[in-house]
C-alpha atoms as a PDB file:
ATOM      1  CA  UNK A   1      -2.949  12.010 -23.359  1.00  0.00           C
ATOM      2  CA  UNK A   2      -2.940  14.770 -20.744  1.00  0.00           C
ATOM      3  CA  UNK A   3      -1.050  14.986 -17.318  1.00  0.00           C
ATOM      4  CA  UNK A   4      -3.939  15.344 -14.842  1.00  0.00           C
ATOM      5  CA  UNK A   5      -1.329  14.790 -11.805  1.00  0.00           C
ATOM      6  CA  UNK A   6       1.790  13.949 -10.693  1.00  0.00           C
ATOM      7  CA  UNK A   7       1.839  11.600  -7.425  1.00  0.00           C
ATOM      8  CA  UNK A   8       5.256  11.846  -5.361  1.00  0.00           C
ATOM      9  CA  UNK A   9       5.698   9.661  -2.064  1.00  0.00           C
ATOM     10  CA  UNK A  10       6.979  11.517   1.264  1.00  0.00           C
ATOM     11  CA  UNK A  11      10.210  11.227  -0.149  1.00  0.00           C
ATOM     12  CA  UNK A  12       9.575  13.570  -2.739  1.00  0.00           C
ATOM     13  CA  UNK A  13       9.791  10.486  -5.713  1.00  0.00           C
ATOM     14  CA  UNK A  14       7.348  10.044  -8.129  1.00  0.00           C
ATOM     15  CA  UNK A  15       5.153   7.239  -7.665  1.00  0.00           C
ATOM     16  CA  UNK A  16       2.026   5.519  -9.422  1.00  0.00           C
ATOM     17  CA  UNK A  17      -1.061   5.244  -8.181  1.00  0.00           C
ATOM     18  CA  UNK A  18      -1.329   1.570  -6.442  1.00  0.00           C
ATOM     19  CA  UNK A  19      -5.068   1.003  -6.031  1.00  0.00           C
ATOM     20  CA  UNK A  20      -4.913  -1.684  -8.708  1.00  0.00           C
ATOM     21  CA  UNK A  21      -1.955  -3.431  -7.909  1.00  0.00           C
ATOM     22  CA  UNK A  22      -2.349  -3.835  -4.192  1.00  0.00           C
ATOM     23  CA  UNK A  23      -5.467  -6.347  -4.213  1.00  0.00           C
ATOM     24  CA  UNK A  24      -3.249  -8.484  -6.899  1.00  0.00           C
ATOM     25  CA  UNK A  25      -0.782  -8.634  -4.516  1.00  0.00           C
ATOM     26  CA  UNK A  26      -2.933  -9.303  -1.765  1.00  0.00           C
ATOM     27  CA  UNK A  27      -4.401 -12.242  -3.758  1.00  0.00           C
ATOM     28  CA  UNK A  28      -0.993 -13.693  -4.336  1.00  0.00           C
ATOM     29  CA  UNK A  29      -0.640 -13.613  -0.543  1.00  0.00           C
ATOM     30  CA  UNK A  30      -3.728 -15.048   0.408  1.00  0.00           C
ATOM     31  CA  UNK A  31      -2.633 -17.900  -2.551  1.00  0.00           C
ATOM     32  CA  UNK A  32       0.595 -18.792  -1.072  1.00  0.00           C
ATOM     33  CA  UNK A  33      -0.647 -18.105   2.649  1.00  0.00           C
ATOM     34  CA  UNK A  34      -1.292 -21.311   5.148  1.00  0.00           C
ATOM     35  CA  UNK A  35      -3.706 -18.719   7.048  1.00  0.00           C
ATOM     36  CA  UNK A  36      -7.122 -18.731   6.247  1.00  0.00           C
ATOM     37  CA  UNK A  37      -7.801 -14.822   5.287  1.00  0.00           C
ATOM     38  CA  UNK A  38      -9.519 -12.136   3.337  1.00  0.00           C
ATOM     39  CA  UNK A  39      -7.715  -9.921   0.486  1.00  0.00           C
ATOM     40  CA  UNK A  40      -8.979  -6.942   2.900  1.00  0.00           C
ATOM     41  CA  UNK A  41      -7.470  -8.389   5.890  1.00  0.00           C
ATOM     42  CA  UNK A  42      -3.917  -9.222   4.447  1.00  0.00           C
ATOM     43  CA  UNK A  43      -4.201  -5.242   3.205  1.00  0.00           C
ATOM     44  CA  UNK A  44      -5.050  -4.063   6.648  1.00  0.00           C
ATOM     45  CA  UNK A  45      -2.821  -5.984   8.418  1.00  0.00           C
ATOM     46  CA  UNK A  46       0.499  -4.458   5.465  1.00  0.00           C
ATOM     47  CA  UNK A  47      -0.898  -1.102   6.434  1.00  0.00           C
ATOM     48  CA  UNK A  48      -1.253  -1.244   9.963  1.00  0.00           C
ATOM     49  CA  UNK A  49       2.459  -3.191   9.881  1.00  0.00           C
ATOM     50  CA  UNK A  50       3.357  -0.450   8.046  1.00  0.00           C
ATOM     51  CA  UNK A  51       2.002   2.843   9.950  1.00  0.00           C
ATOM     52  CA  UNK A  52       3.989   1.559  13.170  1.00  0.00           C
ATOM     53  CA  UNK A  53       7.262   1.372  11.407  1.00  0.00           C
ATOM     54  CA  UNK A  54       6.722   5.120  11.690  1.00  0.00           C
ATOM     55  CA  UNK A  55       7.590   6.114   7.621  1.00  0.00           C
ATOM     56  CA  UNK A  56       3.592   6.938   7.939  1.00  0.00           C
ATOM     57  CA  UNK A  57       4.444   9.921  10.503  1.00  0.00           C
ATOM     58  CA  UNK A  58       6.511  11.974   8.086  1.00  0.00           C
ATOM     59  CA  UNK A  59       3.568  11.750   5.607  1.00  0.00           C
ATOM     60  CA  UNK A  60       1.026  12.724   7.944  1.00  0.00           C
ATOM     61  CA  UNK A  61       3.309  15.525   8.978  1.00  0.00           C
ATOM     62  CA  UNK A  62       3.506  14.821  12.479  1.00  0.00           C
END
């Protein structure tokens, strides 16, 4: 097997592509969650939680 890329996170550590682990997690969420609510909504609502803690800015560059 080849290296086609390395990811690193903002912090300059390597990292692994999370696009199939997320919506796992999400399901677990909605599982254990009284709420009534989508896989895509428990998503947005992490990554909106998350851009306002501010760790977003740095990766953005701004």
């Amino acid at each position: 097997m080849t290296t086609k890329a390395i990811f690193l996170d903002f912090y300059g550590t390597v990292v692994h592509e999370d696009d199939e682990i997320i919506p796992l997690i999400c399901q677990k969420i909605k599982e254990s969650s009284s709420e009534n609510c989508s896989i895509q909504e428990i998503g947005q609502y992490w990554w909106a939680s998350f851009s306002k803690k501010g760790s977003y800015r740095y990766f953005k560059g701004g």
